[in-house]
N, C-alpha and C. Protein backbone atom coordinates (compact mmCIF):
# COMPACT_ATOMS: atom_id res chain seq x y z
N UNK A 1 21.39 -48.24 -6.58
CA UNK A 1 21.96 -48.58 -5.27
C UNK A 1 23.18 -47.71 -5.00
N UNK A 2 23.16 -47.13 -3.52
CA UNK A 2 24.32 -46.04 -3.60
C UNK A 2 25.54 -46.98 -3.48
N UNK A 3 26.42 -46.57 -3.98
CA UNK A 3 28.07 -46.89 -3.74
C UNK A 3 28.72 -46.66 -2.78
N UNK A 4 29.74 -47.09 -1.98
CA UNK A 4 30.39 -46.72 -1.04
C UNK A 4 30.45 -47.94 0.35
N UNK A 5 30.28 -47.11 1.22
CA UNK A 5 30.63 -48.31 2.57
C UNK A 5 30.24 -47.48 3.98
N UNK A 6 29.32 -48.46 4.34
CA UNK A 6 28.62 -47.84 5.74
C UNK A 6 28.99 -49.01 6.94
N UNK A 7 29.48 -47.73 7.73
CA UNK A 7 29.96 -48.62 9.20
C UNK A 7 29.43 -47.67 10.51
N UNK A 8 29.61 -48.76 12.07
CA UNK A 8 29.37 -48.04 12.93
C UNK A 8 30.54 -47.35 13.24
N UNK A 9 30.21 -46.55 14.08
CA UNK A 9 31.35 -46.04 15.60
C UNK A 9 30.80 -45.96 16.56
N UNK A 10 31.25 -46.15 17.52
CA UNK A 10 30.57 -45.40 18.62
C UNK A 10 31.94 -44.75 19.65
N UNK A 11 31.40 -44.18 20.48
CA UNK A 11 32.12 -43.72 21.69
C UNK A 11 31.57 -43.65 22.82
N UNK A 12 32.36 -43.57 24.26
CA UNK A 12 31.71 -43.47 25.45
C UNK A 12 32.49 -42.74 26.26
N UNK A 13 31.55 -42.27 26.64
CA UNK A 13 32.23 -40.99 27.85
C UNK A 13 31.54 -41.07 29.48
N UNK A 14 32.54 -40.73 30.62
CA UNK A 14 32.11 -41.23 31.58
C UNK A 14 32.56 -39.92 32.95
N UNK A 15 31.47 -39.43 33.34
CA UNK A 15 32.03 -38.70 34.44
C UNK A 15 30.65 -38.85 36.03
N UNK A 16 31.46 -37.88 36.86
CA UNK A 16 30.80 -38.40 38.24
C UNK A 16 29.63 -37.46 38.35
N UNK A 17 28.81 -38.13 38.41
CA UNK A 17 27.17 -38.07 38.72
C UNK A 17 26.88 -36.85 39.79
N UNK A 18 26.13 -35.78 39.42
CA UNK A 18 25.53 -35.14 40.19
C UNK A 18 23.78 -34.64 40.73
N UNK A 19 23.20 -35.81 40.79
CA UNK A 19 22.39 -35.86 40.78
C UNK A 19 21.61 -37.12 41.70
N UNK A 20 21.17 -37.26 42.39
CA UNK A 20 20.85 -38.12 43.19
C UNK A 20 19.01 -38.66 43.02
N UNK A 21 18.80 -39.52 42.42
CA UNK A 21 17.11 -39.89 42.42
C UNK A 21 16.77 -41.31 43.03
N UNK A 22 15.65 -40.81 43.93
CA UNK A 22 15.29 -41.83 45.16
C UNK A 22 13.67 -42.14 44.56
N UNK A 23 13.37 -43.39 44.38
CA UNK A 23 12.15 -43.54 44.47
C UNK A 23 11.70 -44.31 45.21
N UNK A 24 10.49 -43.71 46.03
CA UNK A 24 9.57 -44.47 47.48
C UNK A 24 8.30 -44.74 46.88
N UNK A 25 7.66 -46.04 47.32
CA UNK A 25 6.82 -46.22 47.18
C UNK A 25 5.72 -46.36 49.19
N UNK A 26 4.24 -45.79 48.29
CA UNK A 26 3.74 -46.41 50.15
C UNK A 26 2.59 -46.76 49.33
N UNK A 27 2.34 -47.63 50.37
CA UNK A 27 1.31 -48.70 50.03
C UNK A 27 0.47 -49.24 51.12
N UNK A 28 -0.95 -49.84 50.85
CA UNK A 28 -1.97 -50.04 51.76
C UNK A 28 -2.97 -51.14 51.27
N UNK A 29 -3.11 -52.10 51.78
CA UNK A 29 -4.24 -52.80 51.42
C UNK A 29 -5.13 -52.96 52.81
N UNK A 30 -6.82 -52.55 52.28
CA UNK A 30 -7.95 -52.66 52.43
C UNK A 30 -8.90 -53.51 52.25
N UNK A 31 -10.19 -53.40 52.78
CA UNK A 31 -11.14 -54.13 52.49
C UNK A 31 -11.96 -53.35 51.37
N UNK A 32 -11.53 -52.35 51.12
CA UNK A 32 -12.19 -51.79 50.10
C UNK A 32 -11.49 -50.54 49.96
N UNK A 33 -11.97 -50.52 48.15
CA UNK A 33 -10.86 -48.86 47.93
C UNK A 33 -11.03 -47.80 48.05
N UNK A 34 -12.23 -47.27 49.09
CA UNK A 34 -12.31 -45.86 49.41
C UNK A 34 -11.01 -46.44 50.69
N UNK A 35 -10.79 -47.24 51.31
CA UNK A 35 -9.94 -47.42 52.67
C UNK A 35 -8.92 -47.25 52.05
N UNK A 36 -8.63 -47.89 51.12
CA UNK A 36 -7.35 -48.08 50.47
C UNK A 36 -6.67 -46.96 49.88
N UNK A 37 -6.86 -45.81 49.30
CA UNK A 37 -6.88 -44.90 48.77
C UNK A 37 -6.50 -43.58 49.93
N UNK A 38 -7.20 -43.73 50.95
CA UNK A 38 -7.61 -43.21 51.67
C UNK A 38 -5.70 -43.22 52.88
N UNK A 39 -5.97 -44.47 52.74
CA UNK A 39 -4.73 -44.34 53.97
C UNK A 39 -3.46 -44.36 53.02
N UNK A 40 -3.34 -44.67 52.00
CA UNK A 40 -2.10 -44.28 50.87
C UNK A 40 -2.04 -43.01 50.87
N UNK A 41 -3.22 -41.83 50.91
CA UNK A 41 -2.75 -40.83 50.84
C UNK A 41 -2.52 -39.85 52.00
N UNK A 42 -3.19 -40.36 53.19
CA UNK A 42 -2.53 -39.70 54.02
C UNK A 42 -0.86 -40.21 54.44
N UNK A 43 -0.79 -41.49 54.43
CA UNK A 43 0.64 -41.87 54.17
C UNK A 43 1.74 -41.12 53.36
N UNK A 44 1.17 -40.81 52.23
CA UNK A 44 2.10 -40.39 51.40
C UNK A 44 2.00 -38.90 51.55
N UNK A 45 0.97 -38.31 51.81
CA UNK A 45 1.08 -36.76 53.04
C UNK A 45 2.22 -36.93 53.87
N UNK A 46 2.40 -37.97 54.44
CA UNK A 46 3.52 -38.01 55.74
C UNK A 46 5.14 -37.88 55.41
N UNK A 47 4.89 -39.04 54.04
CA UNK A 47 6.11 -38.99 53.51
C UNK A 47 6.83 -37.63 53.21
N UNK A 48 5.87 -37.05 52.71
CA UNK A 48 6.21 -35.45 51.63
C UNK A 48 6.45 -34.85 52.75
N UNK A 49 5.70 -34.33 54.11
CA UNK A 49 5.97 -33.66 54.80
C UNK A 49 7.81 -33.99 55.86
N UNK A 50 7.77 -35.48 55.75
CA UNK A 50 9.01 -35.60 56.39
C UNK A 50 10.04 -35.39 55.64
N UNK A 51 9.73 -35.61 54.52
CA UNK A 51 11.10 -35.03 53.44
C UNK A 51 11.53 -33.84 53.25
N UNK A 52 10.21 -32.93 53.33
CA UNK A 52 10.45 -31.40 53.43
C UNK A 52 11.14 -30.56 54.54
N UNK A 53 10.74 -31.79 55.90
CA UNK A 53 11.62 -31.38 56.96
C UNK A 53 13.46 -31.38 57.17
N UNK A 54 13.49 -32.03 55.69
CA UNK A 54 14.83 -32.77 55.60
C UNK A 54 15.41 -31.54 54.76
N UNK A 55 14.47 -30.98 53.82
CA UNK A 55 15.05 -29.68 52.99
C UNK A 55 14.77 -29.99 51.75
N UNK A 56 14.29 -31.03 51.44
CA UNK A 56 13.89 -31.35 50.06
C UNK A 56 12.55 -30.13 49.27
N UNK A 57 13.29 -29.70 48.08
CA UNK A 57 12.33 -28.17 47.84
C UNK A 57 11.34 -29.35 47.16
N UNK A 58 9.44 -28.90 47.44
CA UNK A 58 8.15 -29.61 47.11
C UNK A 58 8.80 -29.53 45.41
N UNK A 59 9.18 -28.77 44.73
CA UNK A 59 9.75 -29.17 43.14
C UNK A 59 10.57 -30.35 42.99
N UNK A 60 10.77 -30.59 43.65
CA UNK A 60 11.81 -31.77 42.98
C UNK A 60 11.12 -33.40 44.13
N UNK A 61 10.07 -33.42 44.65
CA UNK A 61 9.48 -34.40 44.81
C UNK A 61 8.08 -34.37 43.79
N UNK A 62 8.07 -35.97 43.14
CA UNK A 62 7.06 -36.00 41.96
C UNK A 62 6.07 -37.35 42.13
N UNK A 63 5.43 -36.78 41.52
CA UNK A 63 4.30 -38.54 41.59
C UNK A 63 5.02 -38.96 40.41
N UNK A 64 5.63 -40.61 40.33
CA UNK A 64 5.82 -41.33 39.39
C UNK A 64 4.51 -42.21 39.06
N UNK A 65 3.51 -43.06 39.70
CA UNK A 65 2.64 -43.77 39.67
C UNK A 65 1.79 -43.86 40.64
N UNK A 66 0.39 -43.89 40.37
CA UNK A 66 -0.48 -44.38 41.42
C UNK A 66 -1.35 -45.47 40.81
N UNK A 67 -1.54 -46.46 41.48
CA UNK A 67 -2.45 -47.53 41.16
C UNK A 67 -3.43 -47.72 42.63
N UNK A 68 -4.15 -48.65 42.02
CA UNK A 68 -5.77 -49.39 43.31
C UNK A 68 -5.78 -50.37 42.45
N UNK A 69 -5.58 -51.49 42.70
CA UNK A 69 -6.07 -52.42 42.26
C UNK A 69 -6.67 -53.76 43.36
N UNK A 70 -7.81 -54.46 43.05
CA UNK A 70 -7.89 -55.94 43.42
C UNK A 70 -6.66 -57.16 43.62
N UNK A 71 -6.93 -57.05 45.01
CA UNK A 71 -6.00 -58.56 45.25
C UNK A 71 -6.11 -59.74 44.79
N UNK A 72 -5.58 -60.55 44.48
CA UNK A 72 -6.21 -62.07 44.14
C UNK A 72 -6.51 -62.83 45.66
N UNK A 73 -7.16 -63.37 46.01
CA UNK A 73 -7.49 -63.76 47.43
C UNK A 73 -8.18 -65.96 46.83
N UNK A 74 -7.87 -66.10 47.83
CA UNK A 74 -8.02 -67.55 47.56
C UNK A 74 -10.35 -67.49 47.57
N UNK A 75 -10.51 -68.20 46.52
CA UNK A 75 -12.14 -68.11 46.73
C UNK A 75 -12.37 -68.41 48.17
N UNK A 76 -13.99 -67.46 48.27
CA UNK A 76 -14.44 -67.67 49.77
C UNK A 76 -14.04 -66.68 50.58
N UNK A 77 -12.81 -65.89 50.51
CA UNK A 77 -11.88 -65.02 50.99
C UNK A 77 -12.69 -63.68 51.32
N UNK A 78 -12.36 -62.44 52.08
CA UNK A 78 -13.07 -61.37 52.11
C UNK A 78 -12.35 -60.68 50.67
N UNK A 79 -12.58 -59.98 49.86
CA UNK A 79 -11.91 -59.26 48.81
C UNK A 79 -11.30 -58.25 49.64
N UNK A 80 -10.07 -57.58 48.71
CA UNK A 80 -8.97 -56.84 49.28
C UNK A 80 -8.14 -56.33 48.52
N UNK A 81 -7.89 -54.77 48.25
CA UNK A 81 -7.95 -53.76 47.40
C UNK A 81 -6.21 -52.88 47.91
N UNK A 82 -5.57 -53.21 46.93
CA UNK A 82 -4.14 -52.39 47.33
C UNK A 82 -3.64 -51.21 46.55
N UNK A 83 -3.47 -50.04 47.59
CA UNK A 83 -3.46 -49.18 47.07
C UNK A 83 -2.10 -48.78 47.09
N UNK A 84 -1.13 -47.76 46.05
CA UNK A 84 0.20 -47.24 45.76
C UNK A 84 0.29 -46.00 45.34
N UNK A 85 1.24 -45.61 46.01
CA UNK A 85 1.68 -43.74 45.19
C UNK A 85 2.82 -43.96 45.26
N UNK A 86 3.58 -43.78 44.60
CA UNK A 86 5.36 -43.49 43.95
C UNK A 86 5.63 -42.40 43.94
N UNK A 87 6.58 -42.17 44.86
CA UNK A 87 7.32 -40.99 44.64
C UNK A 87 8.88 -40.28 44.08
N UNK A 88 9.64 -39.75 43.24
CA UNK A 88 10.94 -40.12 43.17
C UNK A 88 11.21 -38.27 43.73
N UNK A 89 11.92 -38.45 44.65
CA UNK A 89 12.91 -37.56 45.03
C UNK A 89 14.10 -37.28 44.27
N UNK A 90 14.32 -36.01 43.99
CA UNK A 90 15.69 -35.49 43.24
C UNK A 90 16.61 -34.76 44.31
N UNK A 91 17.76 -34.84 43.99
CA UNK A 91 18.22 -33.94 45.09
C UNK A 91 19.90 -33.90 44.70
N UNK A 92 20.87 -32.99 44.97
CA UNK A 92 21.82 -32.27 44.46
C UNK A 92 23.02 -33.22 45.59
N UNK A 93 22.66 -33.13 46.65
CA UNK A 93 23.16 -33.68 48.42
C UNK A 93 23.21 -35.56 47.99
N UNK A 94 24.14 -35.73 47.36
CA UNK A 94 24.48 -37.28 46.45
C UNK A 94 24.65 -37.87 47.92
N UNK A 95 24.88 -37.15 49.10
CA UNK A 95 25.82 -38.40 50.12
C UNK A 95 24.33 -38.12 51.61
N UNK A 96 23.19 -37.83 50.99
CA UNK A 96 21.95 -37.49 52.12
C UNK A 96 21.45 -38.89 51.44
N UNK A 97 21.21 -39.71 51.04
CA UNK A 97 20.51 -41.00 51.31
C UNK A 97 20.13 -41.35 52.20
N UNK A 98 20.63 -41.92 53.35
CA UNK A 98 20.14 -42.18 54.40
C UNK A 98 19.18 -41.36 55.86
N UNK A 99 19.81 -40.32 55.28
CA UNK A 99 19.13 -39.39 56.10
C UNK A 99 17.62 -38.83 55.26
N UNK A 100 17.52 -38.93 54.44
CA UNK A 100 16.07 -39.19 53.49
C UNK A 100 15.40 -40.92 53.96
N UNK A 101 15.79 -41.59 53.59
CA UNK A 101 15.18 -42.69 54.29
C UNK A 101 14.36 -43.07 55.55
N UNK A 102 15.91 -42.51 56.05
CA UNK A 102 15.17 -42.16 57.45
C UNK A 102 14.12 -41.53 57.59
N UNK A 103 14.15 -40.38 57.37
CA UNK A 103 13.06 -39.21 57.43
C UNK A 103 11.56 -40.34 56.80
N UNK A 104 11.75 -41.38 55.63
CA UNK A 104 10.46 -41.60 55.25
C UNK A 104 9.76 -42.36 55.71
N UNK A 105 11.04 -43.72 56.06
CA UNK A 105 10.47 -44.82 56.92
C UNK A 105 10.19 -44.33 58.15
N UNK A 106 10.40 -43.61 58.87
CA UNK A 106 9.66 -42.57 60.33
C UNK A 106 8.47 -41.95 60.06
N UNK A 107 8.04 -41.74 58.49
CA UNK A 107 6.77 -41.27 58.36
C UNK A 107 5.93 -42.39 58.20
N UNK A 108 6.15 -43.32 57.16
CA UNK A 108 5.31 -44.10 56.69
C UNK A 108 5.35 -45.56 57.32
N UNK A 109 6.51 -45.99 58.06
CA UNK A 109 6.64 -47.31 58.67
C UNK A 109 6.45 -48.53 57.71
N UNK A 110 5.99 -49.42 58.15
CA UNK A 110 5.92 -51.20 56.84
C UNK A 110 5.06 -50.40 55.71
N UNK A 111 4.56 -49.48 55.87
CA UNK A 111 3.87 -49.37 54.25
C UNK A 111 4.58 -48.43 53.22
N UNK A 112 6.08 -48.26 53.85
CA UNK A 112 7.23 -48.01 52.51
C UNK A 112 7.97 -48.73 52.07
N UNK A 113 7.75 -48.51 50.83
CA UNK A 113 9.00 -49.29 49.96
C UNK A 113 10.06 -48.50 49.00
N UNK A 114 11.47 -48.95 49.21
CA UNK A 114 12.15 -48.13 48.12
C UNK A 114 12.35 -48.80 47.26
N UNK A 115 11.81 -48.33 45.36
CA UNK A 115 11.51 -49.30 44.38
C UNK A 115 12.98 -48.63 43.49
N UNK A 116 14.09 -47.56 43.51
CA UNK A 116 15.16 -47.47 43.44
C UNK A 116 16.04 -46.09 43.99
N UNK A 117 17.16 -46.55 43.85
CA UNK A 117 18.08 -45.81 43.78
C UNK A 117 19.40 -45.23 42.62
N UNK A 118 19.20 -44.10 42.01
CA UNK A 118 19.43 -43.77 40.88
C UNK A 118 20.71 -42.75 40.73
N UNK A 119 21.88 -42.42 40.62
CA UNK A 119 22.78 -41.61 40.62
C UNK A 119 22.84 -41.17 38.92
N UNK A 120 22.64 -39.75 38.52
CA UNK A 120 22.23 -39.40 37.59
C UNK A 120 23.36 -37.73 37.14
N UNK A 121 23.27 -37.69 35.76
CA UNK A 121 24.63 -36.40 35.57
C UNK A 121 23.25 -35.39 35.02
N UNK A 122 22.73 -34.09 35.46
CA UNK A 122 21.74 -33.42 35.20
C UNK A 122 21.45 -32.57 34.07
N UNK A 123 22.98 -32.58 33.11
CA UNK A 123 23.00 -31.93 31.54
C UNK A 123 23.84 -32.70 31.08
N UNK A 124 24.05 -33.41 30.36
CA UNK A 124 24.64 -34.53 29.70
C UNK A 124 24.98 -33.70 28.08
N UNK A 125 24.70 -32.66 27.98
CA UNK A 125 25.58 -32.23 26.34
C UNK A 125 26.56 -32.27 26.38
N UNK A 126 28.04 -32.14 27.03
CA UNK A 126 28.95 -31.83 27.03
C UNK A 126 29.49 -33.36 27.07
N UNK A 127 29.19 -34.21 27.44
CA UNK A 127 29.19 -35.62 27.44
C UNK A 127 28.96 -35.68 25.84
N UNK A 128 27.37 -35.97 25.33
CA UNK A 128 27.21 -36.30 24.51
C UNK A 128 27.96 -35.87 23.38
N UNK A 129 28.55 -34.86 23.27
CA UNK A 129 29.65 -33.88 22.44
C UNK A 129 30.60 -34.79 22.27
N UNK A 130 31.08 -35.17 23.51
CA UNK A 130 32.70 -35.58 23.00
C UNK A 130 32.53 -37.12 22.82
N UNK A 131 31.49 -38.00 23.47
CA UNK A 131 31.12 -38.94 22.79
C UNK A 131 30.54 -39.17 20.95
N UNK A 132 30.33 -38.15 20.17
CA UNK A 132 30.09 -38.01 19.52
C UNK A 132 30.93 -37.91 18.73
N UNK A 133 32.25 -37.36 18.93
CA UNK A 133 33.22 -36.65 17.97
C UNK A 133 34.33 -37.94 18.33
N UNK A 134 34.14 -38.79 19.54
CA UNK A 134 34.74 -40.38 19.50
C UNK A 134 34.55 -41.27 18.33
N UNK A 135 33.01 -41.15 18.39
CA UNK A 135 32.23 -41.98 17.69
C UNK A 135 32.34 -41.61 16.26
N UNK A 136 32.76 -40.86 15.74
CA UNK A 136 32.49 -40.24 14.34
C UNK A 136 33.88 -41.13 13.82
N UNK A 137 35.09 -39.69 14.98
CA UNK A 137 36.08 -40.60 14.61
C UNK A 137 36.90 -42.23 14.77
N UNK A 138 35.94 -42.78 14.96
CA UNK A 138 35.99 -44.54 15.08
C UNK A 138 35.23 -44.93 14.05
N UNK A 139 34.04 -44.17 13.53
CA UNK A 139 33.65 -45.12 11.47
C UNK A 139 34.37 -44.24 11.03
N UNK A 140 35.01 -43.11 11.24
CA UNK A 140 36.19 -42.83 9.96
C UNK A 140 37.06 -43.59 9.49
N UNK A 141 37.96 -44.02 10.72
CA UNK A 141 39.05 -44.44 10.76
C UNK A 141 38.96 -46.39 10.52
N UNK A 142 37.69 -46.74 10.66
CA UNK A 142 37.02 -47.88 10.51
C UNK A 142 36.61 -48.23 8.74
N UNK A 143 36.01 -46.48 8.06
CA UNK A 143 35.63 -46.47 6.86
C UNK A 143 37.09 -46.54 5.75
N UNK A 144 38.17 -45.71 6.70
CA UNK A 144 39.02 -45.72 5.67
C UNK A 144 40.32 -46.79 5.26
N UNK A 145 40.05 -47.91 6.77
CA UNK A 145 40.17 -49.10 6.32
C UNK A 145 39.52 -49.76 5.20
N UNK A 146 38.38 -50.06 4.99
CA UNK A 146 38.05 -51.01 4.57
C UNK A 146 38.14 -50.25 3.08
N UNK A 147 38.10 -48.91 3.25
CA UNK A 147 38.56 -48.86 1.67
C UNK A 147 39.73 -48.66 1.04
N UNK A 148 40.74 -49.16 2.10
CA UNK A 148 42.08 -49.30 1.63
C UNK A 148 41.90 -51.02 1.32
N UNK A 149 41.51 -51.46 1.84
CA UNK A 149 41.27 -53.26 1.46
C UNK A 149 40.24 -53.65 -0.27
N UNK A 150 39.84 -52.45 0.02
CA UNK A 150 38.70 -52.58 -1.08
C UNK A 150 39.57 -52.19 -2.24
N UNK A 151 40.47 -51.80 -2.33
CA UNK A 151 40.99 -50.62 -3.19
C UNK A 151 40.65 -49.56 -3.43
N UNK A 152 39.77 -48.90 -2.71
CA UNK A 152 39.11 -47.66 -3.01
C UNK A 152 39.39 -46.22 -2.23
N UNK A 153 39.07 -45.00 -2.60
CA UNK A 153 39.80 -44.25 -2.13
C UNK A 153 38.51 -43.40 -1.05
N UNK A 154 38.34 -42.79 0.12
CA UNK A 154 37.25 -42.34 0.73
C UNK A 154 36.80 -41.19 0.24
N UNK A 155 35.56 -41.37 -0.14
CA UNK A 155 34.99 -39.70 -0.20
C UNK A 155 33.95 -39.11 0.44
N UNK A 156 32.59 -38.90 0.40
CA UNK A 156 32.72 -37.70 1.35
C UNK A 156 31.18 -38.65 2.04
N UNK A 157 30.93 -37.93 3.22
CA UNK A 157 30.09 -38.60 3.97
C UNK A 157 28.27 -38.10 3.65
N UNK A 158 27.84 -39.63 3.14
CA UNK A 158 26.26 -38.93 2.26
C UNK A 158 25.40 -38.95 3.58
N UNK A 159 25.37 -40.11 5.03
CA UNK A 159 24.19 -40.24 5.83
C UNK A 159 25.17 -40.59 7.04
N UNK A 160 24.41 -40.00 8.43
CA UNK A 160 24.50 -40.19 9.72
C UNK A 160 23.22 -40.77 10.29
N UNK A 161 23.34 -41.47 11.28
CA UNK A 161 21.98 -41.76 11.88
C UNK A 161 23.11 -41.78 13.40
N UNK A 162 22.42 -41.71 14.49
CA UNK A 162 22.45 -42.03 16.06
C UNK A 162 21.69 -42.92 16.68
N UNK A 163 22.42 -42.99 17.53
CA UNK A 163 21.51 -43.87 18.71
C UNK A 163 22.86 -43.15 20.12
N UNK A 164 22.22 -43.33 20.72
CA UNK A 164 22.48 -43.10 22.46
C UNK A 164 22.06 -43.79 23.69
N UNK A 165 22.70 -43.80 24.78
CA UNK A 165 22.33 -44.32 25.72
C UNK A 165 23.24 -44.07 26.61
N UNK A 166 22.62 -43.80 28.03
CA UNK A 166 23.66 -44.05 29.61
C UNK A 166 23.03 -44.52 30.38
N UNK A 167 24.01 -44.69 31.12
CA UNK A 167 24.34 -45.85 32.40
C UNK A 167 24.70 -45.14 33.90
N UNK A 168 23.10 -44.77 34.65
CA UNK A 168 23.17 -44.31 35.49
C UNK A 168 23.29 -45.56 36.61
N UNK A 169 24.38 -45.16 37.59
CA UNK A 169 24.05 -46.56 38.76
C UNK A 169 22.49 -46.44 39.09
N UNK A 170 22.03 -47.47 39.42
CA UNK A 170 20.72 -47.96 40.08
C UNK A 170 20.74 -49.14 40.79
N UNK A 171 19.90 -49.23 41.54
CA UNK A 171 20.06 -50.10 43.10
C UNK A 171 18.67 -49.99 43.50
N UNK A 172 18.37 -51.29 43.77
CA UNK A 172 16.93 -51.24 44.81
C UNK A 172 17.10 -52.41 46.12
N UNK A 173 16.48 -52.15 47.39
CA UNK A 173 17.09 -52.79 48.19
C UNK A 173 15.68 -53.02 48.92
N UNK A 174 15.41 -53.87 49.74
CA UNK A 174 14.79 -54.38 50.53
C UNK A 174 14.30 -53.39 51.72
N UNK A 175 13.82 -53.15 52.39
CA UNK A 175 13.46 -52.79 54.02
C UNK A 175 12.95 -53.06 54.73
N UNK A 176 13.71 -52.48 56.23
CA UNK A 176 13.25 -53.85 57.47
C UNK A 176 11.81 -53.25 57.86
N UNK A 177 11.33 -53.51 59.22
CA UNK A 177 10.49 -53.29 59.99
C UNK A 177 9.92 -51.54 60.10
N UNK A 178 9.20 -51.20 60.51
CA UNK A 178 8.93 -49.88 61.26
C UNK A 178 10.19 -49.28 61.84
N UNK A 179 10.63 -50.99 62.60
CA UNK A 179 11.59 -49.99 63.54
C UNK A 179 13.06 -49.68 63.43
N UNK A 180 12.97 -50.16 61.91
CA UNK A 180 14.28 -49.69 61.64
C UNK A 180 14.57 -48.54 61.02
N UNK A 181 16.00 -48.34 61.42
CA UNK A 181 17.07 -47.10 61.62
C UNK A 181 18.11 -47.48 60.70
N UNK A 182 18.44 -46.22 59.84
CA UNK A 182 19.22 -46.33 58.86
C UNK A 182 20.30 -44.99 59.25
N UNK A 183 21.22 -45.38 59.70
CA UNK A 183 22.91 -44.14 59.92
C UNK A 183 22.67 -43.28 58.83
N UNK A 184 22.35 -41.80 58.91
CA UNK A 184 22.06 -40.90 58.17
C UNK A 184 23.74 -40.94 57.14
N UNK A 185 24.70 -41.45 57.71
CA UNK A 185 25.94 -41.51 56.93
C UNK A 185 26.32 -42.77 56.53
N UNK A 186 25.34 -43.32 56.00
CA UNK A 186 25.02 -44.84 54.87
C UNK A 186 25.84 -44.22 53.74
N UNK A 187 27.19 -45.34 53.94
CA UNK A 187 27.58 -45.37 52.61
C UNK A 187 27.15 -45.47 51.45
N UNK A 188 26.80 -44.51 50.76
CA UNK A 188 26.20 -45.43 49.23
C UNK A 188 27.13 -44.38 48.20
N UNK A 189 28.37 -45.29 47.21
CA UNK A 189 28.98 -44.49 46.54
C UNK A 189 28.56 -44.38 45.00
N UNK A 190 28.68 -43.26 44.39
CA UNK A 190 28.08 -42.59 43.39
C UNK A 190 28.55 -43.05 41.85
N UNK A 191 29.86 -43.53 42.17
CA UNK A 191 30.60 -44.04 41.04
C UNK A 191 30.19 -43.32 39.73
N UNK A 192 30.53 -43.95 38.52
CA UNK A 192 30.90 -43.03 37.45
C UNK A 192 29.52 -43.45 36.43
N UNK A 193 28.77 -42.02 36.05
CA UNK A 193 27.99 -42.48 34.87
C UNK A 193 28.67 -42.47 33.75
N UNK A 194 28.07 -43.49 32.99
CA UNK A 194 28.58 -43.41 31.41
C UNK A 194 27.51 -43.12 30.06
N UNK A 195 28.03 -42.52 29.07
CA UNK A 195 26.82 -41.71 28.36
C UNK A 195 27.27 -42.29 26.91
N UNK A 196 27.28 -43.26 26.22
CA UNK A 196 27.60 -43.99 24.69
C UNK A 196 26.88 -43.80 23.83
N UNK A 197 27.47 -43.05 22.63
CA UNK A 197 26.65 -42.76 21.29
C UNK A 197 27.48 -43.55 20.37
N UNK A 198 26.48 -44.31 19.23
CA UNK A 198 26.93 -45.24 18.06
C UNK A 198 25.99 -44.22 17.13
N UNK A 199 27.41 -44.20 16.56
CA UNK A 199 26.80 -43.49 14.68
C UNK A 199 27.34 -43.92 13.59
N UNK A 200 26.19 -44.58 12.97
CA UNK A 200 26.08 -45.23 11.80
C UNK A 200 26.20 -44.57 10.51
N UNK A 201 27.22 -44.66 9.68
CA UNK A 201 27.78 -43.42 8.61
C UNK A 201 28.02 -43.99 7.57
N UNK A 202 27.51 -43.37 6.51
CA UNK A 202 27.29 -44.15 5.00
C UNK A 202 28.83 -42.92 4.21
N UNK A 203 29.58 -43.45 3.78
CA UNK A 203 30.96 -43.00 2.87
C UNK A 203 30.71 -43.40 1.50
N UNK A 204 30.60 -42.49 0.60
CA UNK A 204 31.03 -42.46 -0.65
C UNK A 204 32.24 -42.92 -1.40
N UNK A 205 32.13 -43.66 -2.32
CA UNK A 205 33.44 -43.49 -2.67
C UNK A 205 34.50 -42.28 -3.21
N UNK A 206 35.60 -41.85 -3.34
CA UNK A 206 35.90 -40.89 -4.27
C UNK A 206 36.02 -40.59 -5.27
């Protein structure tokens, strides 16, 4: 059994988001899924094309999901088949939200949905760096407690392991009618992502 004393650290680091990710959903239910299929994708033709009018480059709009599935319908019922394509928009322009919205709900009307809203940092090493060198030094300074309690003196470090994680804002919101209009200068603020690494560090004794 090795000797010594293993503790966490972690650290967290936090800066402002440059990256903006929108995901739309459009959707259609039918009496059957050639219909269903059918008007999801010219829908979601509409979407893409109104977004492009907005300046969004076709690279940075993506299919996240498509499904068809069967409705549950009370027995006796006609059967009825709903169809979905997901889309998530990326985009650099953090304060164009609304003016993307706009642009989609004008394409697609009641058969869009926005399933979120995502504020995102687009290279996170320089983050993860100094969260790292937090985190190290918090089980040092953690390790060389407990081996001043122990009586023991620190020596040298045999195992690291990681874990990571951040905390991009996200938001999903409701939408009205066809005929609603969203102020292309919709507040929505970007606030601060945070990027936290815990490393788990095994110390030798000396």
């Amino acid at each position: 059994m090795d000797t010594g004393v293993s503790v966490v650290g972690s650290g967290q680091v936090g800066a402002a988001p440059d990256v903006l990710r929108v995901s739309f959903s459009v959707e259609h239910v039918a009496p059957d899924v050639a219909a269903a299929v059918s008007q999801v994708a010219q829908r979601t033709d509409a979407v893409t094309a109104a977004l492009r009018d907005q300046g969004v480059d076709a690279d940075d709009i993506s299919t996240t999901t498509v499904s068809v599935y069967q409705e549950y319908r009370e027995p006796g019922t006609s059967p009825a088949y709903r169809g979905s394509h997901t889309l998530t928009v990326t985009t650099k322009e953090l304060t164009g939200f609304g003016r993307l919205l706009d642009a989609a709900v004008g394409a697609a009307g009641n058969s869009l949905g926005l399933q979120a809203l995502q504020f995102d940092i687009e290279d996170k090493t320089e983050l993860l760096t100094r969260a790292r060198e937090l985190a190290f030094r918090q089980a040092r300074d953690k390790a060389q407690e407990l081996a001043a309690l122990a009586g023991y003196s620190l020596g040298s470090v045999t195992s690291i392991s990681e874990t990571n994680r951040h905390f991009p804002m996200a938001e999903s919101m409701p939408l009205g009618g066809a005929a609603a209009k969203f102020d292309a200068s919709l507040n929505i603020t970007p606030g601060e992502h945070t990027v936290q690494v815990a490393l788990e560090v095994h110390f030798s004794w000396a």
